[in-house]
C-alpha atoms as a PDB file:
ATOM      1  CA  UNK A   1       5.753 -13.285 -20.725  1.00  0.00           C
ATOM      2  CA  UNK A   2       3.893 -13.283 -24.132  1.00  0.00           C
ATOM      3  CA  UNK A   3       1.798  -9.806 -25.246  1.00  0.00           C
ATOM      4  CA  UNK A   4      -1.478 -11.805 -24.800  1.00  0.00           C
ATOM      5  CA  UNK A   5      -3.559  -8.322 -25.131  1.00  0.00           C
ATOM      6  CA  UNK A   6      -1.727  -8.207 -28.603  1.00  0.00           C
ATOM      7  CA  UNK A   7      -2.156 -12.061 -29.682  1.00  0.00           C
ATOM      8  CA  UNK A   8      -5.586 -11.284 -28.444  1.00  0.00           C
ATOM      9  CA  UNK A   9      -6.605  -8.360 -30.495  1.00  0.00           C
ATOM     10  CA  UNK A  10      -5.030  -9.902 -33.470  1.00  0.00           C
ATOM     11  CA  UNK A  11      -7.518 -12.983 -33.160  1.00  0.00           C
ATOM     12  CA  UNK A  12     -10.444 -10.743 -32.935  1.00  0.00           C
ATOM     13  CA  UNK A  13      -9.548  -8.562 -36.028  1.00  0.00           C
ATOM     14  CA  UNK A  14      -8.887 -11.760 -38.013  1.00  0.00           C
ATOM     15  CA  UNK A  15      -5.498 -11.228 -38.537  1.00  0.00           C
ATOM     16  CA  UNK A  16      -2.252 -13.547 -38.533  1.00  0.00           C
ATOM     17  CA  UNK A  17       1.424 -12.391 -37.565  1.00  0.00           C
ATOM     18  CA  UNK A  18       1.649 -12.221 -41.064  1.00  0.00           C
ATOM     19  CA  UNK A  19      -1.631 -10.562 -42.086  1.00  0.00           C
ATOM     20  CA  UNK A  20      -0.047  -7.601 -39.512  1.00  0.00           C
ATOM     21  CA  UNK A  21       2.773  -7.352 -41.016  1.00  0.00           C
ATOM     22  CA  UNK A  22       1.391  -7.082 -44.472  1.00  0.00           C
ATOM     23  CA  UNK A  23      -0.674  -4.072 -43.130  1.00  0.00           C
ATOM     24  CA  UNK A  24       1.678  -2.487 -41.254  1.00  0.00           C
ATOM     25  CA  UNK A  25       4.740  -3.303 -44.093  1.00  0.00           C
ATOM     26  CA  UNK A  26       7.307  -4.607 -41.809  1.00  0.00           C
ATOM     27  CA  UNK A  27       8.589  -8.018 -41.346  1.00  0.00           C
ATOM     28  CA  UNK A  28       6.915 -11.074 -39.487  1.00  0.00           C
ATOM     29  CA  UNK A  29       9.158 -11.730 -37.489  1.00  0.00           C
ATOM     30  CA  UNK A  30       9.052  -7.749 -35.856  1.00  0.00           C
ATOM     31  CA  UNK A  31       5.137  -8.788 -35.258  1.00  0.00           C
ATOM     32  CA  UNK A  32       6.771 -12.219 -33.763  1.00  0.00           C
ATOM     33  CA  UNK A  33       9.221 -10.755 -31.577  1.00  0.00           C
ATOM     34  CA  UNK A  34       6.205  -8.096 -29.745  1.00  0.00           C
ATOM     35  CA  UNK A  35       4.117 -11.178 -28.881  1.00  0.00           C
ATOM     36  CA  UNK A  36       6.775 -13.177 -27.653  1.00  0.00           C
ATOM     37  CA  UNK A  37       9.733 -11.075 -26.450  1.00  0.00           C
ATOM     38  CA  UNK A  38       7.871  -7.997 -24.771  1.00  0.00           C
ATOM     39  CA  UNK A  39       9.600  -5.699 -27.291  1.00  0.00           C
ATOM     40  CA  UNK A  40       7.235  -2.421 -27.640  1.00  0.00           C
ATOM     41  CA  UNK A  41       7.416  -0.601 -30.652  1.00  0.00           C
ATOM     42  CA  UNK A  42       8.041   3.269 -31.151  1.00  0.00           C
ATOM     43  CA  UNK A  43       5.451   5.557 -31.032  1.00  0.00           C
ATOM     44  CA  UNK A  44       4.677   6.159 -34.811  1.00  0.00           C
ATOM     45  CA  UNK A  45       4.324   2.057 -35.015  1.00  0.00           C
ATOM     46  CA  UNK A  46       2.317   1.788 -31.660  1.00  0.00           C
ATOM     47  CA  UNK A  47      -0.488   4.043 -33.207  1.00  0.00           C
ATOM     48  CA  UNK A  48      -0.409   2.205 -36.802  1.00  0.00           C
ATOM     49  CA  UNK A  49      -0.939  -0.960 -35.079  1.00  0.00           C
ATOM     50  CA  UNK A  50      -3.528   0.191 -32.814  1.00  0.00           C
ATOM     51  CA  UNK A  51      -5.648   1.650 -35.250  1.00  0.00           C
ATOM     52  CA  UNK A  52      -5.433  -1.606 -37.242  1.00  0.00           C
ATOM     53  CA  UNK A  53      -6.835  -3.648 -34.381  1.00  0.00           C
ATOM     54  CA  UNK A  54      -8.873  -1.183 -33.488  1.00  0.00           C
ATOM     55  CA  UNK A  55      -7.415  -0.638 -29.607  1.00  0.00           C
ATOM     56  CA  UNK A  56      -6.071   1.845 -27.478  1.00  0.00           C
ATOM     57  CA  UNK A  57      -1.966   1.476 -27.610  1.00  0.00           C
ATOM     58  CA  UNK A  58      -2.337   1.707 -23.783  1.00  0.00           C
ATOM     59  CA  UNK A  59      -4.211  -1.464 -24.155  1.00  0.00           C
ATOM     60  CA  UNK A  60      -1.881  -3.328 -26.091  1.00  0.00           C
ATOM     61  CA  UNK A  61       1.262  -2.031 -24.221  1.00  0.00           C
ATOM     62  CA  UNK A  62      -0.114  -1.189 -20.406  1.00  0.00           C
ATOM     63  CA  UNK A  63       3.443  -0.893 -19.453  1.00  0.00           C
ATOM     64  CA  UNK A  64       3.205   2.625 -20.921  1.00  0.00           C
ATOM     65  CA  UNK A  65       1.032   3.485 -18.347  1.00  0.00           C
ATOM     66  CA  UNK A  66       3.757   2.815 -16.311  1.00  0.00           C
ATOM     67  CA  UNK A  67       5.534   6.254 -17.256  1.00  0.00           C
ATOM     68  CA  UNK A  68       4.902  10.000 -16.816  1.00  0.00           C
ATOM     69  CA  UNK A  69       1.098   9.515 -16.428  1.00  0.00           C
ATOM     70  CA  UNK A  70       1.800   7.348 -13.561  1.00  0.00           C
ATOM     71  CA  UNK A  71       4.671   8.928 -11.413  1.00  0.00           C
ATOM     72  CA  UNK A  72       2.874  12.350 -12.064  1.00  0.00           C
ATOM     73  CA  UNK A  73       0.095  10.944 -10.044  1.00  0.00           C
ATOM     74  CA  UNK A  74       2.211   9.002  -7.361  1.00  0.00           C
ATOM     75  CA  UNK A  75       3.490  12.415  -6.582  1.00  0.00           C
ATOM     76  CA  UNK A  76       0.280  14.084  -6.898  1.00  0.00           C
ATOM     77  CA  UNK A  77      -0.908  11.315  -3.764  1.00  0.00           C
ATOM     78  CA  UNK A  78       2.066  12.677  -1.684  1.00  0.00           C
ATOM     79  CA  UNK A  79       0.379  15.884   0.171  1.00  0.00           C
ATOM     80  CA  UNK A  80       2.938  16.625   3.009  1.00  0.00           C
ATOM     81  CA  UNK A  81       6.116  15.181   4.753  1.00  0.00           C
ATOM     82  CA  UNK A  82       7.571  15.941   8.347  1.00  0.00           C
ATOM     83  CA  UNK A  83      10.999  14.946   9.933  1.00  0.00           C
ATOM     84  CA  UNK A  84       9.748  13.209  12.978  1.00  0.00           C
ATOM     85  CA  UNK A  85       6.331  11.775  13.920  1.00  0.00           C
ATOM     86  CA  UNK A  86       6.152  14.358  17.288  1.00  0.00           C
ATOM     87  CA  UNK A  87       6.055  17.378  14.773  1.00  0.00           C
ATOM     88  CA  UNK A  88       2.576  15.471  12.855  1.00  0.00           C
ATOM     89  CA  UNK A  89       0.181  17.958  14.712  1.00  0.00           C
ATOM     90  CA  UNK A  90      -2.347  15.853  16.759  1.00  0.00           C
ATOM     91  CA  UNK A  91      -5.136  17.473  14.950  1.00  0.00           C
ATOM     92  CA  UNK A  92      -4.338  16.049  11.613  1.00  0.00           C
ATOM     93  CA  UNK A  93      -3.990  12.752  13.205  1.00  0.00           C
ATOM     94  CA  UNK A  94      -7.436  13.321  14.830  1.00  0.00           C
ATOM     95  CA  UNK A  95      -9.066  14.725  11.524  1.00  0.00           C
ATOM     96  CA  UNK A  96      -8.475  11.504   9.919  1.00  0.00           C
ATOM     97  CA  UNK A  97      -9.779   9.697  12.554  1.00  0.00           C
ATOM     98  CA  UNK A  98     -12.679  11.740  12.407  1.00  0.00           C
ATOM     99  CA  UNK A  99     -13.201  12.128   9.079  1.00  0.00           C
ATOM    100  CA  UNK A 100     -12.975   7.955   8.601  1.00  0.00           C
ATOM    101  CA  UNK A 101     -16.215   6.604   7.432  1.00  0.00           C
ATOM    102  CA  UNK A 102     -15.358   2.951   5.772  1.00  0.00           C
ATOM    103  CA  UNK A 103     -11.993   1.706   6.804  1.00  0.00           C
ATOM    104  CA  UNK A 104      -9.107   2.419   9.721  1.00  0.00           C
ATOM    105  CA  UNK A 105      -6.165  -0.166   9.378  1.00  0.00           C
ATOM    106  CA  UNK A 106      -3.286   0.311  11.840  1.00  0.00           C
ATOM    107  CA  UNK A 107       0.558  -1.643  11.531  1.00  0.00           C
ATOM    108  CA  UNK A 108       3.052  -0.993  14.722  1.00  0.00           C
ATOM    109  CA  UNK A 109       4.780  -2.921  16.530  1.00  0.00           C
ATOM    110  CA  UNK A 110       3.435  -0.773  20.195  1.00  0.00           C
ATOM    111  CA  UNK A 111       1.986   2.187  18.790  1.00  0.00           C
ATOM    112  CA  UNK A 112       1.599   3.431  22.399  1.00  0.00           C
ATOM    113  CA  UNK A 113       1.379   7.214  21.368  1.00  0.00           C
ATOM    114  CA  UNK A 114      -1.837   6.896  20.373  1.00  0.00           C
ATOM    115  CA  UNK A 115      -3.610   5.687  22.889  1.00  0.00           C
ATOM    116  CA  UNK A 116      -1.472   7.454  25.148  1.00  0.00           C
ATOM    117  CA  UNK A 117      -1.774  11.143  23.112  1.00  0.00           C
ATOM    118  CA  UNK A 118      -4.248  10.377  20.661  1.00  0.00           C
ATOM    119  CA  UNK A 119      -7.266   8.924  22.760  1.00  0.00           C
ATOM    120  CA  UNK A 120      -7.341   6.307  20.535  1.00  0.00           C
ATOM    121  CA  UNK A 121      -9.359   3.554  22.480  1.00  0.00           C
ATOM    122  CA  UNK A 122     -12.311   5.704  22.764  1.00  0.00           C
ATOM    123  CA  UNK A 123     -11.780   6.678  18.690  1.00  0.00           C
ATOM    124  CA  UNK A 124     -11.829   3.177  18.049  1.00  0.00           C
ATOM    125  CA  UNK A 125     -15.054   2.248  19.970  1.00  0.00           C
ATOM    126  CA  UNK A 126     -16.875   5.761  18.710  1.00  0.00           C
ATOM    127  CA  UNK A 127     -15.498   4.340  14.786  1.00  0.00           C
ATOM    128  CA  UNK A 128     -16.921   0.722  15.463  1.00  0.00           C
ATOM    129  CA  UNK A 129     -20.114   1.685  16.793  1.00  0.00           C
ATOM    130  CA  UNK A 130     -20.471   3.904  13.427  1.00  0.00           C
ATOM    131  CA  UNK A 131     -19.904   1.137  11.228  1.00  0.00           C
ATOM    132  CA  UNK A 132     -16.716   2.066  10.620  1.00  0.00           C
ATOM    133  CA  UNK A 133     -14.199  -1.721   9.959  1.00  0.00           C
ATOM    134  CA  UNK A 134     -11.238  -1.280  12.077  1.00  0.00           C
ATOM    135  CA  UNK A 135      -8.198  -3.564  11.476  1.00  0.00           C
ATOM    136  CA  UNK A 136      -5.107  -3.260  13.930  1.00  0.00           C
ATOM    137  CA  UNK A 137      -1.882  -5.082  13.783  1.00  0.00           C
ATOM    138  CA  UNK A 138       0.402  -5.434  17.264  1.00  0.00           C
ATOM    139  CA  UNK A 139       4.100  -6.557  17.475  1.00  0.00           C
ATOM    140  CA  UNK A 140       4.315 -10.153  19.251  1.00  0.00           C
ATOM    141  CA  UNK A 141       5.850  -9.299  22.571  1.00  0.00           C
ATOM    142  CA  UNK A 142       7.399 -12.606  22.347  1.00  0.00           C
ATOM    143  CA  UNK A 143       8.610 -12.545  18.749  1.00  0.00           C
ATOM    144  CA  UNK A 144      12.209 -12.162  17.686  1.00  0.00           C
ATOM    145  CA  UNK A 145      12.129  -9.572  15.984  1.00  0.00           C
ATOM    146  CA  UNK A 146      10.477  -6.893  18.200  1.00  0.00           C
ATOM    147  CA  UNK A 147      13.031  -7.961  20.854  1.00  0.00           C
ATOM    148  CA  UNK A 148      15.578  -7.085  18.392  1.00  0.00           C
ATOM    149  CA  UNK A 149      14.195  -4.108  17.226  1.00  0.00           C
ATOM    150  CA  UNK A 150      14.282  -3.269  21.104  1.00  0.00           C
ATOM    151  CA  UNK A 151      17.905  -3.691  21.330  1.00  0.00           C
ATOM    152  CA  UNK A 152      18.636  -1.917  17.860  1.00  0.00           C
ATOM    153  CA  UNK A 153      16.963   1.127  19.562  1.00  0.00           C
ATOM    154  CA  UNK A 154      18.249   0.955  22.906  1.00  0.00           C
ATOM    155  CA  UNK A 155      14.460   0.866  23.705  1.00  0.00           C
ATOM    156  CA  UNK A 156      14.232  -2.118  25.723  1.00  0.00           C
ATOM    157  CA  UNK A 157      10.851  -2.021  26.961  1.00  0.00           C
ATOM    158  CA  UNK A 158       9.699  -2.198  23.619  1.00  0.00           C
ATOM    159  CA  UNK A 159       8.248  -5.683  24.353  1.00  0.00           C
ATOM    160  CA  UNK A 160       6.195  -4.217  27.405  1.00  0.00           C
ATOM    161  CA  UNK A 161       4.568  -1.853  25.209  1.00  0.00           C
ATOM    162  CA  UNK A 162       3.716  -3.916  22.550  1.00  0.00           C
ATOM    163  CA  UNK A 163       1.772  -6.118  25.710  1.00  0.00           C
ATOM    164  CA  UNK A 164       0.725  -2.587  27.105  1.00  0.00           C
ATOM    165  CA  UNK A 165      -1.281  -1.503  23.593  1.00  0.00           C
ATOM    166  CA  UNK A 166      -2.742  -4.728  23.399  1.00  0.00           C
ATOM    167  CA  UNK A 167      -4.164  -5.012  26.676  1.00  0.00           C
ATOM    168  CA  UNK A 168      -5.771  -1.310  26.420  1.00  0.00           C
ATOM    169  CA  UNK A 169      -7.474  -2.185  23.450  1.00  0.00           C
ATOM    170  CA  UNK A 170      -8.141  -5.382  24.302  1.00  0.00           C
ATOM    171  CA  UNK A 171     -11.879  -4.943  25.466  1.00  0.00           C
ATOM    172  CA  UNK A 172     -12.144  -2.933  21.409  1.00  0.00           C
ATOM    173  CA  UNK A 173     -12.711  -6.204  20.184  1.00  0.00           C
ATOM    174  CA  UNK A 174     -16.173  -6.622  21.515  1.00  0.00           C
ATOM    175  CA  UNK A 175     -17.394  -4.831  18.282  1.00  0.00           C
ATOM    176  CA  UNK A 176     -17.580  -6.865  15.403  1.00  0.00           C
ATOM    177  CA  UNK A 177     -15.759  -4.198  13.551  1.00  0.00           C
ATOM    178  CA  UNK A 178     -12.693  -4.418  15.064  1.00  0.00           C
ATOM    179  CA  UNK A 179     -10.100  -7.043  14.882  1.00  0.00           C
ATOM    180  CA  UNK A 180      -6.666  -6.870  16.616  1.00  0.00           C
ATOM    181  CA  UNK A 181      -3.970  -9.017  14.907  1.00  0.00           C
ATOM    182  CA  UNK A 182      -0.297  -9.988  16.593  1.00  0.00           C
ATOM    183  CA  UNK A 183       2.385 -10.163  14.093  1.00  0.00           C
ATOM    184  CA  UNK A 184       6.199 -11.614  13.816  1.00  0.00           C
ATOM    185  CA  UNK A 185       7.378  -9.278  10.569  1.00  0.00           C
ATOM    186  CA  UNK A 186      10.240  -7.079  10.458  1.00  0.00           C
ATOM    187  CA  UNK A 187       8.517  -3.724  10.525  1.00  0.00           C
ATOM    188  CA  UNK A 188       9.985  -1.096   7.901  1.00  0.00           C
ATOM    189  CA  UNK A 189       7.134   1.211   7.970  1.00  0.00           C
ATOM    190  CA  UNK A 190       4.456   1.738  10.772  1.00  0.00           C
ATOM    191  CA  UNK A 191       1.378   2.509   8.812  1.00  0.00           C
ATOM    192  CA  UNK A 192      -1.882   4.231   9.713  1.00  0.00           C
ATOM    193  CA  UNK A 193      -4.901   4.296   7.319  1.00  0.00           C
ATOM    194  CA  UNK A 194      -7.930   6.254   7.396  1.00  0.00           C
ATOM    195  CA  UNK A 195     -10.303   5.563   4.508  1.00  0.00           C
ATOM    196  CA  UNK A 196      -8.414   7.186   1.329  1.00  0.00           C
ATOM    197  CA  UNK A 197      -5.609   8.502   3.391  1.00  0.00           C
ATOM    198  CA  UNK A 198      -2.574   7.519   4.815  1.00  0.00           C
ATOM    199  CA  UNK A 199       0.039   8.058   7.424  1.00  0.00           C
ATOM    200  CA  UNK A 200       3.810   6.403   7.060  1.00  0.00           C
ATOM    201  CA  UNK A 201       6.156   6.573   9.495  1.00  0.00           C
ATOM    202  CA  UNK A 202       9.326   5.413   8.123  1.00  0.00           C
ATOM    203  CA  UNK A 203      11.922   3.358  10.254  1.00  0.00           C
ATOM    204  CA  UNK A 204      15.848   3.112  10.400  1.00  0.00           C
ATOM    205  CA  UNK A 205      18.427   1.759  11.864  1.00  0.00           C
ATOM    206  CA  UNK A 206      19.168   2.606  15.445  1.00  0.00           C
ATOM    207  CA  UNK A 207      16.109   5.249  15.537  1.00  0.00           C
ATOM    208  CA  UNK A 208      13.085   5.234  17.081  1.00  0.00           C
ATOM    209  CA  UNK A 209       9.868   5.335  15.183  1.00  0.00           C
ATOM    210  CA  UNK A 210       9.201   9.371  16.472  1.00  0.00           C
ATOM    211  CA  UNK A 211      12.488  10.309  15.482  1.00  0.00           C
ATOM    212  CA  UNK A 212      11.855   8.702  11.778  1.00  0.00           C
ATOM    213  CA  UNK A 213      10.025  11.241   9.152  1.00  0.00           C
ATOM    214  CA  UNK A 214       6.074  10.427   8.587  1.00  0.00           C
ATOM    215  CA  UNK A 215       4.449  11.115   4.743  1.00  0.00           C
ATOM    216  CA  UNK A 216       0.861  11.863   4.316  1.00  0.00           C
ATOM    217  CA  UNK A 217      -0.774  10.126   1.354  1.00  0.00           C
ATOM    218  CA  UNK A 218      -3.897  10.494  -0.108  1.00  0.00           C
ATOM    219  CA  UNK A 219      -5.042   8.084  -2.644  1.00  0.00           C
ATOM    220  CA  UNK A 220      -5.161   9.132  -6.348  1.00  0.00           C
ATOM    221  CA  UNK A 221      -6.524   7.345  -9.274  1.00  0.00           C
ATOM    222  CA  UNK A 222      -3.402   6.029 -11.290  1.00  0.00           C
ATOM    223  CA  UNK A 223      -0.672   6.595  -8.517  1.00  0.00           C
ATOM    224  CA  UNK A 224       0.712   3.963  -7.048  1.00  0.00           C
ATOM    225  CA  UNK A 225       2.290   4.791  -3.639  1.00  0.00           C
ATOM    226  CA  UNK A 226      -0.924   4.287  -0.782  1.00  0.00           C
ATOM    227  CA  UNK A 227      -1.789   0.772  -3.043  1.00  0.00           C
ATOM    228  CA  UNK A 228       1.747   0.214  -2.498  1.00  0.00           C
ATOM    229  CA  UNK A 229       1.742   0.244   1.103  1.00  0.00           C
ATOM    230  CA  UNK A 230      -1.771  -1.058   1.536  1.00  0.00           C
ATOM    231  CA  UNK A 231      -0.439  -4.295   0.139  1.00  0.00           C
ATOM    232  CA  UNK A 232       2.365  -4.361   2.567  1.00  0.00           C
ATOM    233  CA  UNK A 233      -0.238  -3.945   4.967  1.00  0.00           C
ATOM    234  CA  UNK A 234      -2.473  -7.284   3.628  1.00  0.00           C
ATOM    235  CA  UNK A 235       0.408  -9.623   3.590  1.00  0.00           C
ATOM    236  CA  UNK A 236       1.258  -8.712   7.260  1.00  0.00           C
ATOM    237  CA  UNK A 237      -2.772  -9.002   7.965  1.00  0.00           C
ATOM    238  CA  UNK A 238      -2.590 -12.900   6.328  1.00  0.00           C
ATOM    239  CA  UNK A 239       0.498 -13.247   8.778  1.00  0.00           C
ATOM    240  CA  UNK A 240      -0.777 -11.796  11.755  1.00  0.00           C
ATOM    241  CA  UNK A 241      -2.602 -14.173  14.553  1.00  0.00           C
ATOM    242  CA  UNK A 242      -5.169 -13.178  17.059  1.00  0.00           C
ATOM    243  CA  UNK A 243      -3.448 -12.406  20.392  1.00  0.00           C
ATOM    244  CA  UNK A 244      -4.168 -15.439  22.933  1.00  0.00           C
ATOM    245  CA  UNK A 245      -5.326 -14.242  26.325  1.00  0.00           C
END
């Protein structure tokens, strides 16, 4: 794709690909070959050219951003990992629930430890009623894929539970707040948001979701990993149907 940002900036100070290049003393066809080839100069060059145009280099070449800056604050929004879900202590699951003011946003395919451990019918109502917007995504009993992810696990009343969940927090959905979504996606991660935080459960192959580590996240300007999952999380939410009685 062409540097538009640069092409842009150029405009704006007046100057051609050759009017650049006279400034900067290099050839035209360098200045040719950043707008339409992506190529990003060294650092000395960046900082000539952006204090011709009068921009931040970041500006001109946001794929910098893309380096130190940015995995130093991915790894800054990881703040703790355990080996199975079953050793996440139930109060940090419950003091995100709590501490949830704007947004809860749930992807399993059953999910039946939390309203089976976790209370998490009653959370849900208490969140609603506060205002709180409370998006939760179900595995399609019916679907393909949970039936194989049944068989994969040699947990073959995964189906029932999926159908269990549902029909416990069924009656939820009286609130305005809270919407309950069936979905037919291959689940790689079961995720579990809480305003600015975030729970991931990772799956593999022939293991069952407790047995498969879970990573807190807690969003950080610049990082990239909870915006990462979050989107994983819309595109199943434009997939997912409501759940026909």
């Amino acid at each position: 794709m062409p540097n538009e940002r640069l092409r842009g900036a150029m405009d704006a100070a007046n100057l051609t690909k050759n009017g650049l290049a006279d400034k900067l003393e290099i050839s035209t066809k360098t200045v040719e070959r950043w707008i339409t080839q992506e190529r990003c100069p060294h650092p000395g060059m960046r900082l000539k050219v952006a204090k011709v145009l009068s921009r931040d280099e970041t500006y001109l070449w946001p794929e910098l951003l893309a380096g130190s800056r940015s995995a130093n604050a991915s790894l800054s929004e990881l703040v703790q990992i355990w080996p199975t879900r079953p050793e996440v202590p139930h109060e940090v699951w419950r003091s995100l629930m709590r501490q949830a003011t704007n947004r809860i946003d749930v992807l399993v395919y059953a999910g039946g430890f939390l309203v089976e451990s976790l209370d998490f019918v009653n959370v849900v109502k208490q969140k609603a009623a506060e205002g709180v917007e409370i998006r939760i995504l179900l595995g399609d009993p019916e679907c393909w894929e949970v039936k194989k992810r049944a068989e994969e696990e040699g947990l073959l009343s995964l189906p029932q539970r999926c159908q269990s969940t549902w029909e416990y927090l069924a009656e939820t959905t009286k609130s305005p707040n809270v919407q309950i979504r069936i979905h037919k996606t291959p689940l790689y991660n079961s995720l579990y948001r809480f305003d600015d935080s975030m729970l991931v459960n990772t799956h593999s192959y022939g293991a069952y979701a407790a047995k498969s580590p879970v990573q807190h996240f807690q969003q950080v300007r610049g990082g990239r990993l909870f915006s990462y999952y979050m989107d994983s999380f819309e595109a199943v939410w434009e997939l997912g149907k409501p759940k026909l009685v």
